[in-house]
Protein backbone atom coordinates (compact mmCIF):
# COMPACT_ATOMS: atom_id res chain seq x y z
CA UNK A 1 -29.84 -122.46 41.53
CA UNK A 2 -27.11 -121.45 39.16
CA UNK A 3 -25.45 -123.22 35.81
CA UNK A 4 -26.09 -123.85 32.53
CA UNK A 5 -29.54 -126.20 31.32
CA UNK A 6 -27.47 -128.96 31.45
CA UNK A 7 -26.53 -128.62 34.87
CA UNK A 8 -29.46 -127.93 36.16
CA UNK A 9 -30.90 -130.94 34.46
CA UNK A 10 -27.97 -133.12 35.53
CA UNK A 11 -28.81 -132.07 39.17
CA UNK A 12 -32.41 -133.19 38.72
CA UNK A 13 -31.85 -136.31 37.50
CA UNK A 14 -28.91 -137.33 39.98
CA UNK A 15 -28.08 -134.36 42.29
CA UNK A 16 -31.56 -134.08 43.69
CA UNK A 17 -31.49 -138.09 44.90
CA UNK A 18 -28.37 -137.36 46.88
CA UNK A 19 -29.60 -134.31 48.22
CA UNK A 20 -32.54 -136.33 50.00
CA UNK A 21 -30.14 -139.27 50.91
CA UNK A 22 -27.95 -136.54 52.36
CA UNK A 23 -30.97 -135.01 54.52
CA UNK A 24 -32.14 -138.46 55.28
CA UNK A 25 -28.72 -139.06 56.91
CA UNK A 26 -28.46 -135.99 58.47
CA UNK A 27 -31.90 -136.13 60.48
CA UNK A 28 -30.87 -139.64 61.54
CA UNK A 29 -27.38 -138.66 62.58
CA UNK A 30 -29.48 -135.89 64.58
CA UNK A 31 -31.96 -137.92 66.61
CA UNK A 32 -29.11 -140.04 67.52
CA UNK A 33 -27.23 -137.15 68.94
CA UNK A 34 -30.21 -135.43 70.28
CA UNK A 35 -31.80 -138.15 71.64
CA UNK A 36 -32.52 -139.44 75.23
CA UNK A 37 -32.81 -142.94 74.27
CA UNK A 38 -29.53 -142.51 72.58
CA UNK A 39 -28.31 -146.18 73.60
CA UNK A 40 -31.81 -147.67 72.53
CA UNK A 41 -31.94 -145.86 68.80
CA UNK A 42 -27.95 -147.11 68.43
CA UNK A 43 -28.73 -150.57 69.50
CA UNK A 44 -31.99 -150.64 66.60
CA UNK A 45 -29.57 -148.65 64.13
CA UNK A 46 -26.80 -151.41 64.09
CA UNK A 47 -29.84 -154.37 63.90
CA UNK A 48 -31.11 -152.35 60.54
CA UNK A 49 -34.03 -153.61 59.66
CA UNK A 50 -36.52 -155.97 60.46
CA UNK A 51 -39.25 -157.91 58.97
């Protein structure tokens, strides 16, 4: 990681968050893509959740 103390702290206290939203989004994206039961994991991704 590169920048000043201030960014680095900056990226801790927001930057980091985002980061794991980011991956979070990513992973899901993938095992949509990737996924045999592509039409089952769509049809439970547009309910959300439940319960």
């Amino acid at each position: 990681m590169s920048g000043n103390d201030g960014d680095v702290i900056d990226y801790l206290r927001a930057g980091r968050a985002e980061a794991s939203q980011d991956d979070i989004r990513q992973r899901v994206e993938t095992l949509v893509v990737d996924s045999p039961y592509e039409n089952r994991v769509r049809k439970a991704g547009g309910r959300g959740p439940e319960g």
